[in-house]
N, C-alpha and C. Protein backbone atom coordinates (compact mmCIF):
# COMPACT_ATOMS: atom_id res chain seq x y z
N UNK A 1 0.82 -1.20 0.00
CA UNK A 1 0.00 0.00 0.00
C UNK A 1 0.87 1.27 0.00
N UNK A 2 1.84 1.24 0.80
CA UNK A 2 2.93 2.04 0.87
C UNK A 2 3.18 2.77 -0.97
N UNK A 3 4.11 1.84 -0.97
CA UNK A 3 4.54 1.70 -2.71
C UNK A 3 3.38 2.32 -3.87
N UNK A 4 1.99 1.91 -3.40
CA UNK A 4 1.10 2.66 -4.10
C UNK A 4 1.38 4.39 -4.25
N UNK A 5 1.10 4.58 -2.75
CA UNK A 5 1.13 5.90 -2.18
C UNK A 5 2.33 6.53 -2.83
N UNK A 6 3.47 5.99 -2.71
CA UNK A 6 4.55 6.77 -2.97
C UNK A 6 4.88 6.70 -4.76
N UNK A 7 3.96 5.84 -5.22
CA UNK A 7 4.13 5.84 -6.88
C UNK A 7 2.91 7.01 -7.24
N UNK A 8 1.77 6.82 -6.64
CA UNK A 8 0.91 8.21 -7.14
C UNK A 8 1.64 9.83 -6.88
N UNK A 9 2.47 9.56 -5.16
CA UNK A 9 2.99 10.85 -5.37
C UNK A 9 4.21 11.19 -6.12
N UNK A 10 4.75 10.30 -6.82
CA UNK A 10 5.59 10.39 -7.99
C UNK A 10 5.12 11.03 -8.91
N UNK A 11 3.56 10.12 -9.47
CA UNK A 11 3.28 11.12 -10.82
C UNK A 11 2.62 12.06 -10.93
N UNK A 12 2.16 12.40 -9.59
CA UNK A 12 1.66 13.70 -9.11
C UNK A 12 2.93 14.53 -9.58
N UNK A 13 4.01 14.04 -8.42
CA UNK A 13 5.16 15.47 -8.79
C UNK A 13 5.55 15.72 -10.25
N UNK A 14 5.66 14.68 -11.16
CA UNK A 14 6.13 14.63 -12.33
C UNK A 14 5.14 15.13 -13.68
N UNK A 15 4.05 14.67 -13.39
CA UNK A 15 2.59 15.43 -14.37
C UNK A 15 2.46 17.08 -14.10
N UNK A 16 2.37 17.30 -12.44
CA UNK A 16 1.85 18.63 -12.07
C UNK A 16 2.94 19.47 -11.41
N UNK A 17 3.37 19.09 -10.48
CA UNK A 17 4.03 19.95 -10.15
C UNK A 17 5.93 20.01 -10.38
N UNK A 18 6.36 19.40 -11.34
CA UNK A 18 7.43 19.88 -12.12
C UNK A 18 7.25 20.76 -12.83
N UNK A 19 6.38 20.38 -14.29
CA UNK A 19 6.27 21.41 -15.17
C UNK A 19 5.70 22.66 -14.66
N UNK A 20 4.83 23.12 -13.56
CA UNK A 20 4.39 24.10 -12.58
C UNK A 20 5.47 24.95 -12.26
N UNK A 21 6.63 23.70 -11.46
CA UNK A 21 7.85 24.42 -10.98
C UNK A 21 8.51 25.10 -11.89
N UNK A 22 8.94 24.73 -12.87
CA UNK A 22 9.83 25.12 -13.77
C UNK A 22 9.14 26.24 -14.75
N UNK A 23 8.08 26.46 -14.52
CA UNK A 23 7.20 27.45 -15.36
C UNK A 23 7.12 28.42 -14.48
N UNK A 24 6.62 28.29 -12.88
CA UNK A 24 7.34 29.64 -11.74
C UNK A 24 8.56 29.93 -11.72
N UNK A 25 9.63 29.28 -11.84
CA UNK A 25 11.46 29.40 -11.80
C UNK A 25 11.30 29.81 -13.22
N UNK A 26 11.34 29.51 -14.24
CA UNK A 26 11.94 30.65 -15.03
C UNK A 26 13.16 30.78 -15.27
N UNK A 27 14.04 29.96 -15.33
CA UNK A 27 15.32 30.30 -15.42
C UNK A 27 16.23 30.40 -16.84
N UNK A 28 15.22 30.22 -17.78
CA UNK A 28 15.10 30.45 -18.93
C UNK A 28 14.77 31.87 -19.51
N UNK A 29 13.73 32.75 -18.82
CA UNK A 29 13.44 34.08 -18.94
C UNK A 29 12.56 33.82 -20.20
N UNK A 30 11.51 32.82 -20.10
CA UNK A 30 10.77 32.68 -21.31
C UNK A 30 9.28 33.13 -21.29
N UNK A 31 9.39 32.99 -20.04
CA UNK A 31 7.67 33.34 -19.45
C UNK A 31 7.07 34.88 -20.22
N UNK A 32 8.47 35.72 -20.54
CA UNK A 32 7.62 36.96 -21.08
C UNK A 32 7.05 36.86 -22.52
N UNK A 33 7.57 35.84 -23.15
CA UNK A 33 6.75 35.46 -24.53
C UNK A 33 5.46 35.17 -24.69
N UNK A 34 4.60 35.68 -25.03
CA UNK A 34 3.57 34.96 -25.26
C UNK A 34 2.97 33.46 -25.87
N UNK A 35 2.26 32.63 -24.73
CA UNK A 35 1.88 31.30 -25.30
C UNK A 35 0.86 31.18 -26.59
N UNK A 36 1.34 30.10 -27.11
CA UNK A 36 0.42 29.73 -27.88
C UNK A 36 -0.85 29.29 -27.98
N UNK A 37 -1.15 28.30 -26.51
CA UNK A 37 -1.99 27.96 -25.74
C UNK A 37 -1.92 28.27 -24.80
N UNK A 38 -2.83 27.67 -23.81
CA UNK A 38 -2.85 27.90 -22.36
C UNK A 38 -1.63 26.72 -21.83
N UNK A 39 -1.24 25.81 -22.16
CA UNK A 39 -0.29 24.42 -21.64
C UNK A 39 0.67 24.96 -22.04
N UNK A 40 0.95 25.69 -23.26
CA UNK A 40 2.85 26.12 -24.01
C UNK A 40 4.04 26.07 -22.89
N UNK A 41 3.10 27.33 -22.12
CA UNK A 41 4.56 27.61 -20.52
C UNK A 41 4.73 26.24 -19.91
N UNK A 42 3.65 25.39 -19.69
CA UNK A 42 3.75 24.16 -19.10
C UNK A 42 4.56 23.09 -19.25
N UNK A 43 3.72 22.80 -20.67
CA UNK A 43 3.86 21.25 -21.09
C UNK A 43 3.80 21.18 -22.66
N UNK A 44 4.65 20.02 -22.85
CA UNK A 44 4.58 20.19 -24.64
C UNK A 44 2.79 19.49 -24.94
N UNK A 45 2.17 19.47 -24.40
CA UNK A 45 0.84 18.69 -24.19
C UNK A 45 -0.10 19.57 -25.63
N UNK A 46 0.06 21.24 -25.36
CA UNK A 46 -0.41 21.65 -26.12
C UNK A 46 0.15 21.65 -27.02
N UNK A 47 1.11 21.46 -27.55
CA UNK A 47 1.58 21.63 -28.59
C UNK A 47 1.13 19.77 -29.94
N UNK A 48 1.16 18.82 -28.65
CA UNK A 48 0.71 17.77 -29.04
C UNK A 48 -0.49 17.42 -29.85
N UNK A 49 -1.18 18.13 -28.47
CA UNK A 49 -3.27 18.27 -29.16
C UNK A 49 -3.27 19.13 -30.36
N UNK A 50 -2.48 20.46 -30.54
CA UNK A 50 -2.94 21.10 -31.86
C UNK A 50 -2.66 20.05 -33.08
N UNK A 51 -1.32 19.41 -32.90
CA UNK A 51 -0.49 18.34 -34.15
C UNK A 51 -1.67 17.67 -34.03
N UNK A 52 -2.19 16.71 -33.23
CA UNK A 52 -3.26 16.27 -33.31
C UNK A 52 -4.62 16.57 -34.48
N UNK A 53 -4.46 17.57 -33.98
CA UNK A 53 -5.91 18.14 -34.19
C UNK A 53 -5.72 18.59 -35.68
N UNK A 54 -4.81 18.76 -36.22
CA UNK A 54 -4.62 18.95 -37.58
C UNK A 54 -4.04 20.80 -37.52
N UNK A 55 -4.28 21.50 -36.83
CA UNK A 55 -4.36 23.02 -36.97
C UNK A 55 -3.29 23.95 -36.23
N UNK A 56 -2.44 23.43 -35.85
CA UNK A 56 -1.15 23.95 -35.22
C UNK A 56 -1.05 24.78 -36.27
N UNK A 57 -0.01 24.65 -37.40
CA UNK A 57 -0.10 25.36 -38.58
C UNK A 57 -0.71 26.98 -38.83
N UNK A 58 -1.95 26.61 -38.49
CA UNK A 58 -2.82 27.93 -38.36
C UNK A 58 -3.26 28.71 -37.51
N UNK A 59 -3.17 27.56 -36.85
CA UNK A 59 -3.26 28.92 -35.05
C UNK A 59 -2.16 29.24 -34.97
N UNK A 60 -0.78 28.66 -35.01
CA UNK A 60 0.36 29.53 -34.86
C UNK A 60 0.52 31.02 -36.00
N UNK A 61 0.14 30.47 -36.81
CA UNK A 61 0.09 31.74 -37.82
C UNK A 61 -0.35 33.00 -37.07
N UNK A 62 -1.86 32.73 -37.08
CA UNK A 62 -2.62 33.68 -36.65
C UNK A 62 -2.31 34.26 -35.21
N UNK A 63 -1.52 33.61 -34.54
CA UNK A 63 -0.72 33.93 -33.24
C UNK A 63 0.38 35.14 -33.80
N UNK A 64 0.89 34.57 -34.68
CA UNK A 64 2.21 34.94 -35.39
C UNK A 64 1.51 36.88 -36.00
N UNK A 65 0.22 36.54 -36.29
CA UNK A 65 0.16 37.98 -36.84
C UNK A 65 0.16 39.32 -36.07
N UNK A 66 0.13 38.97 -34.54
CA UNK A 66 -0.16 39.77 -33.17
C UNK A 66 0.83 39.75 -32.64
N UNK A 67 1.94 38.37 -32.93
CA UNK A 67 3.28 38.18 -31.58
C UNK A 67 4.14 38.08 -32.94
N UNK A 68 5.52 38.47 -32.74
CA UNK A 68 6.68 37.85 -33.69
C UNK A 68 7.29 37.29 -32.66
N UNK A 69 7.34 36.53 -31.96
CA UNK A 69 8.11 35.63 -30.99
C UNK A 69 6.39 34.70 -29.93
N UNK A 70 6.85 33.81 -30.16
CA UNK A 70 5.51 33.15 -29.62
C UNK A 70 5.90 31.19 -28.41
N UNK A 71 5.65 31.92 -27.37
CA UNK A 71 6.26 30.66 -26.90
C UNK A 71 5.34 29.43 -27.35
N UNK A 72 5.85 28.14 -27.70
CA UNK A 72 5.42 26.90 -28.31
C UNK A 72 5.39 26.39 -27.23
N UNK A 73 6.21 25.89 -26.45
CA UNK A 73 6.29 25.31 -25.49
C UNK A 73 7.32 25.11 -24.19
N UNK A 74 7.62 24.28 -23.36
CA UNK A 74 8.42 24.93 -22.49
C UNK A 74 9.45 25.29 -22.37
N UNK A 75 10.33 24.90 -23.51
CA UNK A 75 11.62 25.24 -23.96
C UNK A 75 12.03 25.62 -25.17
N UNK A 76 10.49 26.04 -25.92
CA UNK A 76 10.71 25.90 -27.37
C UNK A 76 9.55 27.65 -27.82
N UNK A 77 10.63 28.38 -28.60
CA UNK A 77 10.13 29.62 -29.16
C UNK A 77 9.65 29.34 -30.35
N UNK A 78 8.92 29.86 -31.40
CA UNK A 78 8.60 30.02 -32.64
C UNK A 78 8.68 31.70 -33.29
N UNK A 79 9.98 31.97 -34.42
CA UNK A 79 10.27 33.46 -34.89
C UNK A 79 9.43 33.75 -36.11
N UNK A 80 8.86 34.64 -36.12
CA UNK A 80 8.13 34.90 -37.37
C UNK A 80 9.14 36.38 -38.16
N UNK A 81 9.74 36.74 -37.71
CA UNK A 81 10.82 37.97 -38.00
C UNK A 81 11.86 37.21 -38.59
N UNK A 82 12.36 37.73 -39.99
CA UNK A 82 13.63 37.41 -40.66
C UNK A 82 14.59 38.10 -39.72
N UNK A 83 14.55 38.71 -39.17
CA UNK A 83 15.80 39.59 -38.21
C UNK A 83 15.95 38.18 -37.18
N UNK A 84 15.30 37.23 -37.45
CA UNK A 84 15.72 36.54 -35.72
C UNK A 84 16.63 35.07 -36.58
N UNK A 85 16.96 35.28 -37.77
CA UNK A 85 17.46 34.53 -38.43
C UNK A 85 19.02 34.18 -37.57
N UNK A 86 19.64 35.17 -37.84
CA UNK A 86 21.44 35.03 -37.27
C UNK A 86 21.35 35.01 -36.26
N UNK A 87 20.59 35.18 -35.06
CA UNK A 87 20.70 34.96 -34.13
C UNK A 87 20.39 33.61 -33.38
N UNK A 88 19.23 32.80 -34.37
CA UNK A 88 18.62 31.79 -34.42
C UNK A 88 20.18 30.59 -34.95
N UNK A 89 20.43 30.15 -36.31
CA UNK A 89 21.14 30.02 -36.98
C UNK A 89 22.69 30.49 -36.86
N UNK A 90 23.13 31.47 -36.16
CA UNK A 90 24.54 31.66 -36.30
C UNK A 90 25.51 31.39 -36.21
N UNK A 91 26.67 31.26 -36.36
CA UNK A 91 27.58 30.49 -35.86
C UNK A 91 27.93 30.54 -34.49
N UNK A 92 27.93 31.79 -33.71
CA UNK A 92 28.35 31.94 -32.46
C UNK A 92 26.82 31.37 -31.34
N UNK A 93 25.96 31.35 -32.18
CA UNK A 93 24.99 31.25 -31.28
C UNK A 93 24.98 30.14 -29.90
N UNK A 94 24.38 31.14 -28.80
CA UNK A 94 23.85 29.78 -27.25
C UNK A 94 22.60 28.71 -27.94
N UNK A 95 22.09 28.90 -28.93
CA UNK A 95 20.87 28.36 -29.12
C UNK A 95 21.35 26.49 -29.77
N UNK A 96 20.59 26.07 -28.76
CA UNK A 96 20.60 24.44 -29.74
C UNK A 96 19.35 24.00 -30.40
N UNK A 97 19.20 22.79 -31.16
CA UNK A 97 18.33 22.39 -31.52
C UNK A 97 17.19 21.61 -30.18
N UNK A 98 16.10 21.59 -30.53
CA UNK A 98 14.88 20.90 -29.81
C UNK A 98 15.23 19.47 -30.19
N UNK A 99 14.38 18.74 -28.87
CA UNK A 99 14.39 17.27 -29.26
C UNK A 99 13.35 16.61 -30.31
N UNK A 100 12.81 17.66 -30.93
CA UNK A 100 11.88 17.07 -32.19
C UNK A 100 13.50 16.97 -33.23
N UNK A 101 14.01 17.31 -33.36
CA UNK A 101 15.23 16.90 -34.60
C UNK A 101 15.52 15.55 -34.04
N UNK A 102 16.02 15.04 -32.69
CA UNK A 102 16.45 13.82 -31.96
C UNK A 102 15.55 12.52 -32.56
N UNK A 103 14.74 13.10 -32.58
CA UNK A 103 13.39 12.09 -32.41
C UNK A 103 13.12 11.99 -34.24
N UNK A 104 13.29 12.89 -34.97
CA UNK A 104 13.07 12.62 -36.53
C UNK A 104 14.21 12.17 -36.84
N UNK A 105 15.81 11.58 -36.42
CA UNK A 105 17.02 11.45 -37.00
C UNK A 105 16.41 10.30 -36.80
N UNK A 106 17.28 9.32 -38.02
CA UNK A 106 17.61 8.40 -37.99
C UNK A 106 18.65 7.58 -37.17
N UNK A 107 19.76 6.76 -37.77
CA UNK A 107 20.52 6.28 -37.17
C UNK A 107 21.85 6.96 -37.32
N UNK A 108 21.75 7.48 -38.50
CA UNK A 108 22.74 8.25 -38.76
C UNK A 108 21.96 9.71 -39.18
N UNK A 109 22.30 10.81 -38.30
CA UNK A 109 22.09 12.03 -38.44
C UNK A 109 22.54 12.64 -39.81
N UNK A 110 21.93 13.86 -40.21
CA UNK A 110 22.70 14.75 -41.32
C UNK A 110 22.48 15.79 -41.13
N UNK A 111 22.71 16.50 -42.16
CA UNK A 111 23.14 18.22 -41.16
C UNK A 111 21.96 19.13 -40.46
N UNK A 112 20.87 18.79 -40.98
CA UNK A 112 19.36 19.55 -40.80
C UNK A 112 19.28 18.80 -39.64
N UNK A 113 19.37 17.79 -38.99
CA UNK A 113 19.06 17.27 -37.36
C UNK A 113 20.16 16.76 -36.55
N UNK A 114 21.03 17.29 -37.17
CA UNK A 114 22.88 16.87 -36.18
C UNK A 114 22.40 17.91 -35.39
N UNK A 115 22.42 17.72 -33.95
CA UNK A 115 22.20 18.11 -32.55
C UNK A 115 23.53 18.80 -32.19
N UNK A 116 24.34 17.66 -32.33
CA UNK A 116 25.64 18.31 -31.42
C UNK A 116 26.00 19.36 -32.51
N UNK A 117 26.71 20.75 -32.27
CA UNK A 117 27.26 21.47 -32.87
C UNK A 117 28.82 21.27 -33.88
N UNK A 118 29.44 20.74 -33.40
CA UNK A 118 30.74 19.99 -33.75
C UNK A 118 30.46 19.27 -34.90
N UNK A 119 29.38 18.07 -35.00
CA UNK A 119 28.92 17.38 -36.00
C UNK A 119 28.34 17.84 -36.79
N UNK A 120 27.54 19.25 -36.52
CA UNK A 120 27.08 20.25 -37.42
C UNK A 120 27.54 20.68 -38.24
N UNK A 121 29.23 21.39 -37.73
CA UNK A 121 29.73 21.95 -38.39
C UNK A 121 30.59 21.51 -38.98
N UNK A 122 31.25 19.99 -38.86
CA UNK A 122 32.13 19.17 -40.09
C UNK A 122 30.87 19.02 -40.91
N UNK A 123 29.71 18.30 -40.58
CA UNK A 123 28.88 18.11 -42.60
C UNK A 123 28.88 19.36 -42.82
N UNK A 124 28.53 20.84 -42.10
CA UNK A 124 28.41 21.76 -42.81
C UNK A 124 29.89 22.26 -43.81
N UNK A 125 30.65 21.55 -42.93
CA UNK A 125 32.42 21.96 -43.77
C UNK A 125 32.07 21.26 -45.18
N UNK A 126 31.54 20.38 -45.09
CA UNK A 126 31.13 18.91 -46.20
C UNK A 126 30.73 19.30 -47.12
N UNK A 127 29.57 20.36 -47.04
CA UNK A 127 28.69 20.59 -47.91
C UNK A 127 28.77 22.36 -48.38
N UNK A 128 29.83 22.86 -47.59
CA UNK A 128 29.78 24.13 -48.23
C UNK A 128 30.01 24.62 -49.71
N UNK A 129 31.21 23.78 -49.98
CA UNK A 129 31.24 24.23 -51.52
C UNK A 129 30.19 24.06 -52.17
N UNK A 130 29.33 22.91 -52.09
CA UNK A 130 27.53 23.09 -53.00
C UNK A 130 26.65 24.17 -52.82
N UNK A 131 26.75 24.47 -51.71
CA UNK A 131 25.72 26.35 -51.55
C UNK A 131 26.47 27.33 -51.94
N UNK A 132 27.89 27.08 -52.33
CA UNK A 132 27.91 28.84 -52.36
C UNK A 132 27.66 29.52 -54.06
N UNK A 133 27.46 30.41 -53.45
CA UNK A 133 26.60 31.24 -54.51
C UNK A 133 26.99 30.87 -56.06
N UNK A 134 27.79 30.65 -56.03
CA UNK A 134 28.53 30.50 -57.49
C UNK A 134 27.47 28.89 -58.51
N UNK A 135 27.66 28.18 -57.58
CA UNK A 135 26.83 26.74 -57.93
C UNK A 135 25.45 26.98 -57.93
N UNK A 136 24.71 28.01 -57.12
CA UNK A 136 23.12 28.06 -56.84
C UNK A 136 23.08 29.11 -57.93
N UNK A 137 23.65 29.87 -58.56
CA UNK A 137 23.32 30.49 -59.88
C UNK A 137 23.07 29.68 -60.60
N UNK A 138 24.14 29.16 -60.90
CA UNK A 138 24.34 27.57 -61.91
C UNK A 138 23.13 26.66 -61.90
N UNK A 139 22.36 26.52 -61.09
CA UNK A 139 21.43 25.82 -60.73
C UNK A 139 19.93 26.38 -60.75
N UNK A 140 19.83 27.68 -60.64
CA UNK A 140 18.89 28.47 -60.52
C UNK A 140 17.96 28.03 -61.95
N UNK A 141 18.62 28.38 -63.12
CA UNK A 141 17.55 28.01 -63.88
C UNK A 141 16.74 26.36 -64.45
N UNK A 142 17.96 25.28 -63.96
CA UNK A 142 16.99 24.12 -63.79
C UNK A 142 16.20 24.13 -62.97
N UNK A 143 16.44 24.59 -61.93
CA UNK A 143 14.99 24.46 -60.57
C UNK A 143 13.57 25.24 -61.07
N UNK A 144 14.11 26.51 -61.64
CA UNK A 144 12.67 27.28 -62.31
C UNK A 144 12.09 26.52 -63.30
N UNK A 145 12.91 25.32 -64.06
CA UNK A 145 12.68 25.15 -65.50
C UNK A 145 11.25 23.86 -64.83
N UNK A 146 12.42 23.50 -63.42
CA UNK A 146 11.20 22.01 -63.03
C UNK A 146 9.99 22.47 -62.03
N UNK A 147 9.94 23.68 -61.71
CA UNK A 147 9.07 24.67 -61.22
C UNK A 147 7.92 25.21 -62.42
N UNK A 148 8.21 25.41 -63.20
CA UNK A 148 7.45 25.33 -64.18
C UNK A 148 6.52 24.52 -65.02
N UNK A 149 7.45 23.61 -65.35
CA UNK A 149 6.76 21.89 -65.54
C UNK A 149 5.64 21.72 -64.13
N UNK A 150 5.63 21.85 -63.40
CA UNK A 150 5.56 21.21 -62.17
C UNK A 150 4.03 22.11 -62.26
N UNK A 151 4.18 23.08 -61.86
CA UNK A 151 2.82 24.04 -61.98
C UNK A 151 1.96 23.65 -63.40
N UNK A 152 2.72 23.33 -64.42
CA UNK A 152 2.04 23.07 -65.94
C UNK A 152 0.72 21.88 -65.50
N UNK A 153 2.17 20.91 -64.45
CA UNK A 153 1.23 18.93 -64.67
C UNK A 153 -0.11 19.56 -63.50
N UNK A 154 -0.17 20.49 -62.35
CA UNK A 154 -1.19 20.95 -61.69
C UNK A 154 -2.03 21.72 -62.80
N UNK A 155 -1.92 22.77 -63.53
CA UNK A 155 -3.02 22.89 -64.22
C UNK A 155 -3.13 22.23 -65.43
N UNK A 156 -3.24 21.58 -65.76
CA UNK A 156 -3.40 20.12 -66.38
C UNK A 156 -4.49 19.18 -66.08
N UNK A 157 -3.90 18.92 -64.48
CA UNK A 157 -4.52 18.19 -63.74
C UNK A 157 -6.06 18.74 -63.45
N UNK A 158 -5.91 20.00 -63.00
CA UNK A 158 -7.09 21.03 -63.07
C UNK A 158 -8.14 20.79 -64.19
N UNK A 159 -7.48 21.32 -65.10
CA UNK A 159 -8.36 21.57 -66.34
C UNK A 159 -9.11 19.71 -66.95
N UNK A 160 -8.45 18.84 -66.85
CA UNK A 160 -8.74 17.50 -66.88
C UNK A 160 -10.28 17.33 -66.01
N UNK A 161 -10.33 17.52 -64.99
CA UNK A 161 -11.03 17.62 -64.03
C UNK A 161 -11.99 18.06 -64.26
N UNK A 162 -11.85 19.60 -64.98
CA UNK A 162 -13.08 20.77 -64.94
C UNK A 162 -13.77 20.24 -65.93
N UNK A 163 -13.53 19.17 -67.21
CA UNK A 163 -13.36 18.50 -68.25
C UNK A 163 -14.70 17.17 -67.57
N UNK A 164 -13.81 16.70 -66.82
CA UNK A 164 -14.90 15.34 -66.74
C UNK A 164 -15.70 15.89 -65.63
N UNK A 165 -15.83 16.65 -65.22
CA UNK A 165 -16.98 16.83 -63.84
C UNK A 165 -17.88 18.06 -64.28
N UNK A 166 -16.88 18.76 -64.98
CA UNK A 166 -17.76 20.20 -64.72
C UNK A 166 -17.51 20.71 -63.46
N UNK A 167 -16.61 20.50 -62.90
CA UNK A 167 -16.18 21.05 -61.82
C UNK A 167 -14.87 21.74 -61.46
N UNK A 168 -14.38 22.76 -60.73
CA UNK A 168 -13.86 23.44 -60.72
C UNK A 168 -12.74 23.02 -59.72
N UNK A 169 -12.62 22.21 -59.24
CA UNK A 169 -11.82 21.34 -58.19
C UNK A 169 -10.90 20.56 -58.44
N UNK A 170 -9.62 19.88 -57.87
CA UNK A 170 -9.53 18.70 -58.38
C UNK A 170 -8.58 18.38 -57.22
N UNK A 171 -8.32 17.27 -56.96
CA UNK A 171 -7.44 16.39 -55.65
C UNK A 171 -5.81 16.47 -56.50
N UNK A 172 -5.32 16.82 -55.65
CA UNK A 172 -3.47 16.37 -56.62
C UNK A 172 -3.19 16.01 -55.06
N UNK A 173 -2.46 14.80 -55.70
CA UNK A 173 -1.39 14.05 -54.69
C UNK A 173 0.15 14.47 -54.68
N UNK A 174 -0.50 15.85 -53.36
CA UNK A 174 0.97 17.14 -53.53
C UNK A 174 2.37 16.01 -53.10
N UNK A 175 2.22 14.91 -51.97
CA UNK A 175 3.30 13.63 -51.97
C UNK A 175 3.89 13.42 -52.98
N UNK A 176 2.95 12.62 -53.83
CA UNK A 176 3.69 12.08 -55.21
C UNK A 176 4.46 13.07 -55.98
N UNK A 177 3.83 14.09 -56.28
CA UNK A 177 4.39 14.88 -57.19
C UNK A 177 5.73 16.20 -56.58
N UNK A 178 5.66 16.08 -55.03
CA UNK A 178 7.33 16.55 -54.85
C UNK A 178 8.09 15.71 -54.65
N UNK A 179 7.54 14.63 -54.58
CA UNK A 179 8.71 13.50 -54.72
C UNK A 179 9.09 13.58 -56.28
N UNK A 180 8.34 13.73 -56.88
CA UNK A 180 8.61 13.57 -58.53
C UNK A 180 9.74 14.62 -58.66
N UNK A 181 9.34 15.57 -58.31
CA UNK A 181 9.64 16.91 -58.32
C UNK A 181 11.43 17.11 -57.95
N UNK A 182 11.32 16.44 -56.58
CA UNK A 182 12.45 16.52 -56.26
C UNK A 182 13.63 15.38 -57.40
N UNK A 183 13.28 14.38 -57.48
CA UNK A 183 14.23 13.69 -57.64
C UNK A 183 14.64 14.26 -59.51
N UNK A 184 13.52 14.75 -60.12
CA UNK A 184 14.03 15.50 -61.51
C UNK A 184 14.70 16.22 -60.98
N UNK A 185 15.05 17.33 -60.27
CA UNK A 185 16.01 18.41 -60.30
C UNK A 185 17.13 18.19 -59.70
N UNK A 186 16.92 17.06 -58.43
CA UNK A 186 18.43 16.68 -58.31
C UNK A 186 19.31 16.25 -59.75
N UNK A 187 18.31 15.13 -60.40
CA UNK A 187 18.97 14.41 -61.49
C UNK A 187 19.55 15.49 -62.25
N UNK A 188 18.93 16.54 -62.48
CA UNK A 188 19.39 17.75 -63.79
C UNK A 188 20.63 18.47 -63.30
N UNK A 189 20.37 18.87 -61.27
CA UNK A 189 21.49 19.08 -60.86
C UNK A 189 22.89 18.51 -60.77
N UNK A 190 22.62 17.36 -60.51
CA UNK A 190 23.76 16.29 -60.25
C UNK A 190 24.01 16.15 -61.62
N UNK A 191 23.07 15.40 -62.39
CA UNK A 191 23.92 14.49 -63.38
C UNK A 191 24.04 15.61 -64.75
N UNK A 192 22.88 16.83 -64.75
CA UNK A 192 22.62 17.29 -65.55
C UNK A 192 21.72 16.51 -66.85
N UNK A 193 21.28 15.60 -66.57
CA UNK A 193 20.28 14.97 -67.47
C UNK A 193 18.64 14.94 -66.85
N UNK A 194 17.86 15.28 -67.60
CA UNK A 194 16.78 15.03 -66.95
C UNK A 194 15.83 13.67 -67.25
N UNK A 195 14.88 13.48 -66.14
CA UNK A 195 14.57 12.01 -65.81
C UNK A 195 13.30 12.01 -66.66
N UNK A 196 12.51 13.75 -66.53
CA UNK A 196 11.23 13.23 -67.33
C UNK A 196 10.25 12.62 -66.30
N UNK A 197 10.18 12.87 -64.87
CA UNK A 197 9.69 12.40 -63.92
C UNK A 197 8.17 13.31 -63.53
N UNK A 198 8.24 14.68 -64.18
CA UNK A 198 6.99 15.75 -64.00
C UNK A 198 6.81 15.85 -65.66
N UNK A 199 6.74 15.21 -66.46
CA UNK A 199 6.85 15.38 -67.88
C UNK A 199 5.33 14.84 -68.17
């Protein structure tokens, strides 16, 4: 009976009054942001139910049009300001990644969810010569060329539609077709041949 007692007041302390504590302490200095929900300061709970619920997406927006800094949750901000870019992103920055990158890596990390900074910054050593400006010129007009195609096979798809229904609607399977999407412009990038994959 004991053991009962002392396991309920476990998840008492651990459900309620941790995240409580740590939302009065403050030792983060986050509390002056405005929440997203009522749980944000708390618990990632709200942040759970909106993913849930399909509409995170849009209530943060519409949060976003009143706040440019919006607390998500208890350790986690959301910037709607391009100014919070370098500070977000920089090299010198205190800021790390959230454990949503932890949790989407695989077994082997790559540079968009490498956590540790160190590992960050050898793939980023890895991969610098492909971004710099000189190569993304170079590249600029295959991406518009499969940007183009790409919008063509949607109104296509459209007009097909308006065709057999009389209707003004039509379903595109946005999945399939950036997968399509993507792997033509790598191919044009990389190999410079195209696959014919949005054709």
């Amino acid at each position: 009976m004991l053991s009962l007692i002392s396991l309920a007041a476990c998840l008492v302390f651990v459900i309620l009054l941790e995240p409580l504590g740590t939302y009065i302490w403050d030792s983060k200095k986050l509390r002056r942001f405005y929440n997203q929900n009522i749980l944000s300061g708390v618990s990632n709970l709200g942040y759970i139910i909106e993913r849930c619920r399909g509409f995170r997406s849009r209530n943060l927006n519409e949060v976003h049009k009143k706040h440019s800094i919006v607390r998500i949750g208890p350790n986690s901000l959301s910037f709607s300001t391009t100014s919070a870019i370098r500070s977000i992103y920089g090299h010198s920055t205190p800021c790390t990644k959230g454990d949503m990158y932890t949790v989407q890596a695989g077994s082997h990390s790559n540079i968009t969810d490498a956590v540790n900074k160190s590992e960050h910054a050898r793939k980023r050593r890895l991969l610098s010569h492909t971004f710099a400006t000189r190569n993304l010129e170079q590249w600029e007009f295959k991406v518009a060329d499969k940007v183009q195609r790409l919008v063509h096979q949607f109104d296509r798809i459209c007009e097909d539609a308006a065709a057999a229904a009389a209707s003004r609607c039509a379903i595109v399977d946005w999945r399939k077709w950036v997968n399509l999407f993507t792997v033509d412009a790598i191919a044009d990038i990389v190999l410079s041949h195209s696959l014919g994959c949005i054709d």
